[in-house]
C-alpha atoms as a PDB file:
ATOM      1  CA  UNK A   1      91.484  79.726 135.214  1.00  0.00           C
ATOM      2  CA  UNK A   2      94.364  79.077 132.856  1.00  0.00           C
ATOM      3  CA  UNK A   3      95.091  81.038 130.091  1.00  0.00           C
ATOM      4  CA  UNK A   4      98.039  79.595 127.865  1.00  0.00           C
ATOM      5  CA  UNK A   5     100.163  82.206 126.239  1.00  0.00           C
ATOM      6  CA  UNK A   6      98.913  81.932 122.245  1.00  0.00           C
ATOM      7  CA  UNK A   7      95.233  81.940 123.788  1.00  0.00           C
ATOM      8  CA  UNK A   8      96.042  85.264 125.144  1.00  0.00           C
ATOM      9  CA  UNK A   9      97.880  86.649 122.216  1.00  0.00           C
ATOM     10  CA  UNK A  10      94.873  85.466 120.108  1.00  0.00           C
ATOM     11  CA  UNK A  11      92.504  87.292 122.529  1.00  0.00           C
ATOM     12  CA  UNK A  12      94.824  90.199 122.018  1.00  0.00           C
ATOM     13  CA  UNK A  13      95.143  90.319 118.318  1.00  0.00           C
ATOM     14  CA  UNK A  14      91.357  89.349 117.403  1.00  0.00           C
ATOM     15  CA  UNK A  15      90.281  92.887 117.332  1.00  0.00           C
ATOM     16  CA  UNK A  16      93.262  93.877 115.087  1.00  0.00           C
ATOM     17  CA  UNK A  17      92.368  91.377 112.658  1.00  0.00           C
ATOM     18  CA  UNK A  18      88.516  91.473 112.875  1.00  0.00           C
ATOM     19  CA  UNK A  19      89.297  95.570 111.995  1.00  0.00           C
ATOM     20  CA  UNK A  20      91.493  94.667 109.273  1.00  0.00           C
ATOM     21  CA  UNK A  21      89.229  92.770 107.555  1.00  0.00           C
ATOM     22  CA  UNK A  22      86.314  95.219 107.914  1.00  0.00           C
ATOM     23  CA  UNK A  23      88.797  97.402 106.179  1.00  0.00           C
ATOM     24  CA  UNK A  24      89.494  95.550 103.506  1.00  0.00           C
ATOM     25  CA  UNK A  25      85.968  95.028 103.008  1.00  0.00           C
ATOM     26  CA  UNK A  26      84.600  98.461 102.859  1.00  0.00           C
ATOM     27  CA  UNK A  27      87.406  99.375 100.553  1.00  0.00           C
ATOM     28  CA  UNK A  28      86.200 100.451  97.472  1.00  0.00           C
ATOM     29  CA  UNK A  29      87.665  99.365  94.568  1.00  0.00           C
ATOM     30  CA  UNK A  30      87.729 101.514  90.999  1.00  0.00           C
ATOM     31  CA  UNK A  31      88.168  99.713  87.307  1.00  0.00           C
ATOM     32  CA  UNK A  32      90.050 102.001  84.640  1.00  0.00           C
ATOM     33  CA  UNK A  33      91.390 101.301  81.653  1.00  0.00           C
ATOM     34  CA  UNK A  34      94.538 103.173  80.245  1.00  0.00           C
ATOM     35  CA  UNK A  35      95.343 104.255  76.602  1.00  0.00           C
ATOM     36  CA  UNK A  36      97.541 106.260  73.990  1.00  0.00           C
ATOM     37  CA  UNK A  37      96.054 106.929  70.579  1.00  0.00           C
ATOM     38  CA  UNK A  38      98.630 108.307  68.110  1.00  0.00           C
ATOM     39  CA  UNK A  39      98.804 109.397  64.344  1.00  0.00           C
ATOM     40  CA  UNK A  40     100.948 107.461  62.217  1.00  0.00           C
ATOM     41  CA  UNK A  41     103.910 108.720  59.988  1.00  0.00           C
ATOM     42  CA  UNK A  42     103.693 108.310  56.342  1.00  0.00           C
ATOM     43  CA  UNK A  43     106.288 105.844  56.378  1.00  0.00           C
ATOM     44  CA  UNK A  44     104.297 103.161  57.850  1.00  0.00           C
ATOM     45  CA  UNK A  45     101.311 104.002  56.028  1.00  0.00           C
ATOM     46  CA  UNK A  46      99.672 100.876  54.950  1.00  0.00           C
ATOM     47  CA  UNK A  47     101.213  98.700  58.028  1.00  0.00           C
ATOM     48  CA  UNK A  48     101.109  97.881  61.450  1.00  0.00           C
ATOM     49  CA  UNK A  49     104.167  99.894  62.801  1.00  0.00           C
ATOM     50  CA  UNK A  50     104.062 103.060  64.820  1.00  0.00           C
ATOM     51  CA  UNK A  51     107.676 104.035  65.026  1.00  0.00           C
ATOM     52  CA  UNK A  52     107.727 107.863  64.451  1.00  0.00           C
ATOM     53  CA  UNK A  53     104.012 107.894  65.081  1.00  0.00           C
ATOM     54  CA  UNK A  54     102.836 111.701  66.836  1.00  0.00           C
ATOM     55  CA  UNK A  55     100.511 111.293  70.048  1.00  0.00           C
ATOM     56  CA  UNK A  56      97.514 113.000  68.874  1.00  0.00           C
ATOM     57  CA  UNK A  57      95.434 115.063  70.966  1.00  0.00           C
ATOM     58  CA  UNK A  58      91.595 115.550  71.760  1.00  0.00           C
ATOM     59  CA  UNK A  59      91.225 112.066  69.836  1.00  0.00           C
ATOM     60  CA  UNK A  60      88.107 110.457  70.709  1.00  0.00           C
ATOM     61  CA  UNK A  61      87.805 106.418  71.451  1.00  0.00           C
ATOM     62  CA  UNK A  62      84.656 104.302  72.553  1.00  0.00           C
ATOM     63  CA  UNK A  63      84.990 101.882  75.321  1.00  0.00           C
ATOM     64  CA  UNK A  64      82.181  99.161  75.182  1.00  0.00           C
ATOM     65  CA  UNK A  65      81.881  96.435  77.495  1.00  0.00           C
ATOM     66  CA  UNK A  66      79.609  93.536  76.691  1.00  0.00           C
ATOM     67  CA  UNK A  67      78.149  90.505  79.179  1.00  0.00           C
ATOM     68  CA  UNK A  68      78.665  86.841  78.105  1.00  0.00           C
ATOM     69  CA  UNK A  69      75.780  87.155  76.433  1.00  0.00           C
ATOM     70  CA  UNK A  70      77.311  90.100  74.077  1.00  0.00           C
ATOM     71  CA  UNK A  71      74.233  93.041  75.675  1.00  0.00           C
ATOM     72  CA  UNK A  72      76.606  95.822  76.588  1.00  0.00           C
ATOM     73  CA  UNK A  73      76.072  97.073  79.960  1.00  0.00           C
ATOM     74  CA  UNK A  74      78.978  99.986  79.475  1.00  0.00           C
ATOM     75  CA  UNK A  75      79.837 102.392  76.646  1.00  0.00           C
ATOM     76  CA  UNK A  76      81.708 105.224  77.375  1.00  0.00           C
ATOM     77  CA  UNK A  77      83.709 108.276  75.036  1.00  0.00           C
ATOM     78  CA  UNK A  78      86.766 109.341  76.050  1.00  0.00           C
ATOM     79  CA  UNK A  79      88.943 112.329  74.641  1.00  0.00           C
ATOM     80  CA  UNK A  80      92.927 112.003  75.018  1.00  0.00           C
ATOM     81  CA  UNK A  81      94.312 114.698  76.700  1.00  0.00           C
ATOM     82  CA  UNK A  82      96.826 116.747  74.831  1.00  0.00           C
ATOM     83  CA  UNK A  83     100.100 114.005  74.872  1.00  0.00           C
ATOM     84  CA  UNK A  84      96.977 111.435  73.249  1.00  0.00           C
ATOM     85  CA  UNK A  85      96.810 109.558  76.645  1.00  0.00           C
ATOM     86  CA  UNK A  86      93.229 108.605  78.227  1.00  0.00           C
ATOM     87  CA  UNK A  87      91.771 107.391  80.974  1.00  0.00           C
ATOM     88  CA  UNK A  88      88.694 106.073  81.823  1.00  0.00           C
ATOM     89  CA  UNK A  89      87.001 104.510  84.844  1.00  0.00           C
ATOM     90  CA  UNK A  90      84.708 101.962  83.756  1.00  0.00           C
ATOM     91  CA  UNK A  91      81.419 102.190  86.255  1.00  0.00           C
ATOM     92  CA  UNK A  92      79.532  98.162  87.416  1.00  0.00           C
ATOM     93  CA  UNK A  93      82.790  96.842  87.682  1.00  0.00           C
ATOM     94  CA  UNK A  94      83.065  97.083  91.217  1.00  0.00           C
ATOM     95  CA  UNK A  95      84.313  94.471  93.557  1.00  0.00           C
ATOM     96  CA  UNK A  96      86.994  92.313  94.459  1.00  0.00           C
ATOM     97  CA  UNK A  97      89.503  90.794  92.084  1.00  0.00           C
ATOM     98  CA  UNK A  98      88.207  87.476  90.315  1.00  0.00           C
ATOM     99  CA  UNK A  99      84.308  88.347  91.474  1.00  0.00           C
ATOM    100  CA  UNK A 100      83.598  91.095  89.425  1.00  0.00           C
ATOM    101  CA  UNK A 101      80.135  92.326  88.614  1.00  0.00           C
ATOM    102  CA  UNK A 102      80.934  91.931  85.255  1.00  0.00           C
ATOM    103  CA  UNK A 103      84.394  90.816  83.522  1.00  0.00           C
ATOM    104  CA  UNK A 104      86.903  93.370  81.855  1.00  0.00           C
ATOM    105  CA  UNK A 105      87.260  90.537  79.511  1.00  0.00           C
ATOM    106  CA  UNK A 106      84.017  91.760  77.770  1.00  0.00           C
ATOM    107  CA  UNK A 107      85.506  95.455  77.349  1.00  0.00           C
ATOM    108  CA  UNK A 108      86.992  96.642  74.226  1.00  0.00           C
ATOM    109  CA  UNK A 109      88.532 100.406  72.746  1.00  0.00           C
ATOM    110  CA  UNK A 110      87.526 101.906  69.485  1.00  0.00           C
ATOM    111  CA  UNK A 111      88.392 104.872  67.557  1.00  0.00           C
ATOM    112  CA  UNK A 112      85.828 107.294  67.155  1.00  0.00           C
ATOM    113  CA  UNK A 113      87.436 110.541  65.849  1.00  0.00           C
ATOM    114  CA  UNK A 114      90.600 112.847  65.470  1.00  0.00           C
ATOM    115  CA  UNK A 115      90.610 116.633  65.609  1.00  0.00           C
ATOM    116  CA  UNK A 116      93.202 116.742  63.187  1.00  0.00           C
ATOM    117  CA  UNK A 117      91.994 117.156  59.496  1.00  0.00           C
ATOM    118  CA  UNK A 118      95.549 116.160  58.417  1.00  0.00           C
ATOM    119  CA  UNK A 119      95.353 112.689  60.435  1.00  0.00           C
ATOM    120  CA  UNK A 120      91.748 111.415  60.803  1.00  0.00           C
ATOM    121  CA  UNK A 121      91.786 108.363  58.965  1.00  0.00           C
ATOM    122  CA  UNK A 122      90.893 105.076  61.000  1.00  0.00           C
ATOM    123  CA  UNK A 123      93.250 102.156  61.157  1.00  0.00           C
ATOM    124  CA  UNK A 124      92.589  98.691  62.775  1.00  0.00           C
ATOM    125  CA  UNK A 125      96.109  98.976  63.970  1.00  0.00           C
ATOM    126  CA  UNK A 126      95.997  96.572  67.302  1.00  0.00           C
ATOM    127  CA  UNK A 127      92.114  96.761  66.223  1.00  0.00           C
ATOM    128  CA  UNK A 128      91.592 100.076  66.638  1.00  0.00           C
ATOM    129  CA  UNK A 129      88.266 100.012  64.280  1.00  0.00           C
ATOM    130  CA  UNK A 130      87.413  96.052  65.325  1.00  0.00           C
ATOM    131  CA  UNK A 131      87.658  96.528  68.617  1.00  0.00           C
ATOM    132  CA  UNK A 132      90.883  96.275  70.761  1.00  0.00           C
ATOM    133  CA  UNK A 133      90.615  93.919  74.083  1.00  0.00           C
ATOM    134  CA  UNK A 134      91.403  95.268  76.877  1.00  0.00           C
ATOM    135  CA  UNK A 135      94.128  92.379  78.111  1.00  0.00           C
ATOM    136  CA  UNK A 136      95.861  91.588  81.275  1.00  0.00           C
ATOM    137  CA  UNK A 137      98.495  94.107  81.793  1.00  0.00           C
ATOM    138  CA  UNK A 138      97.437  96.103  84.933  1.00  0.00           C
ATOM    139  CA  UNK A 139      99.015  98.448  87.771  1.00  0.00           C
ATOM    140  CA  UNK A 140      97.126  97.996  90.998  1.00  0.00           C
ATOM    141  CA  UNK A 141      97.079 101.224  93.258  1.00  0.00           C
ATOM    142  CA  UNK A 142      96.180 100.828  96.734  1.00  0.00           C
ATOM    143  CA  UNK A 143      95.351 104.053  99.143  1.00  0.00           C
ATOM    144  CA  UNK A 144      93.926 104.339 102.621  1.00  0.00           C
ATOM    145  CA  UNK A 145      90.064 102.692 101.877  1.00  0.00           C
ATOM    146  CA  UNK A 146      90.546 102.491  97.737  1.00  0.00           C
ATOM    147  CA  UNK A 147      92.248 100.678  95.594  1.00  0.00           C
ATOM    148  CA  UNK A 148      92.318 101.228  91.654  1.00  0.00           C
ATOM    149  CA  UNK A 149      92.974  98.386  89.334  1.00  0.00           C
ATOM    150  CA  UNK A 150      94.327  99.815  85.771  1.00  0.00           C
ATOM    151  CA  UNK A 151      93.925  98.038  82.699  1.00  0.00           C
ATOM    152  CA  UNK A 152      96.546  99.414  79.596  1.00  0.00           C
ATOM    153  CA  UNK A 153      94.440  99.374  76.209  1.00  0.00           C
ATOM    154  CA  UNK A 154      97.544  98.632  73.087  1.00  0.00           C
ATOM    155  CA  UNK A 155      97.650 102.014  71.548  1.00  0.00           C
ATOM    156  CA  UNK A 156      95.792 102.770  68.623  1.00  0.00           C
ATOM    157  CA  UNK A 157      95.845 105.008  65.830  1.00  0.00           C
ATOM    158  CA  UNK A 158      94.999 107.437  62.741  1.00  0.00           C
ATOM    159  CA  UNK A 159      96.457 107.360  59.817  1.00  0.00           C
ATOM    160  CA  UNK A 160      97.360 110.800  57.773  1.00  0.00           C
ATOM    161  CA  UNK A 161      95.032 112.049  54.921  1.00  0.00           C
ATOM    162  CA  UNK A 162      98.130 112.664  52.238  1.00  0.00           C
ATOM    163  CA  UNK A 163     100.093 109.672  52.404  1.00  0.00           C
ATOM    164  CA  UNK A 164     100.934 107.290  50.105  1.00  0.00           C
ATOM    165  CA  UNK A 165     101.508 103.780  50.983  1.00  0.00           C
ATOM    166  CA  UNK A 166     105.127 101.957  51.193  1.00  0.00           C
ATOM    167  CA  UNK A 167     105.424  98.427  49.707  1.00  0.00           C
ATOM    168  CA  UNK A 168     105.633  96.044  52.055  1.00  0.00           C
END
């Protein structure tokens, strides 16, 4: 019996890759999404802008995600820690990129509330009281059986209580 030389290297390597892709497929993979939510200076009261805006802590958002058929299947609150970041997992979105139980697409971030009496106005700023999407900026981190795919919300914000607003 004859064995040519790539039959034997594929005899050889076959339980590598067969292992490697068992890997792959028990690796669980997590869905988070990323944000800052700030408070914004007086001088850009009134607009869009968040130059000289403050991170603000303890801030509460609302992440929602809805099906095509607009039933949400997720809502979640989220405090910012104390430099106004957050992060959230987002739980039924397990899977493997592109066949997702369900489709970040569907999530949005709200603001909910602000500790700070001096800065606890809403602001739609990037949609903050509509709803801002979640888009398609995202870090992928990969560890021995995980990997976690990271969505970054656009930052959102409060407005301050005392302000008056510019002219634009």
């Amino acid at each position: 019996m004859k064995i040519s030389i790539q039959n034997l290297l594929i005899l050889l390597l076959l339980p590598l890759l067969l292992s490697a892709h068992e890997e792959s497929k028990n690796q669980k993979e997590f869905t988070v999404v990323e944000g800052m939510v700030y408070c914004q200076s007086c001088e850009h009261t009134g607009s869009w802008s968040l130059e000289g805006a403050k991170p603000l802590a303890s801030a509460k958002v609302g992440i929602a995600c809805k099906d095509h058929k607009k039933r949400v299947w997720f809502y979640k609150a989220i405090q910012t820690d104390s430099t106004g970041y957050y992060y959230a997992p987002i739980q039924g979105m397990e899977g493997t990129e592109g066949v997702k139980k369900k489709e970040i697409s569907g999530c949005s971030i709200h603001l909910l509330a602000s500790p700070d009496s001096t800065c606890n106005l809403l602001t739609n700023i990037n949609l903050g009281i509509a709803g801002a999407g979640v888009g398609d900026v995202k870090k992928v981190m990969k560890e021995k059986g995980y990997e976690v795919v990271v969505y970054a919300a656009p930052p959102l914000a409060f407005r301050q209580v005392n302000c008056v607003p510019a002219d634009h």
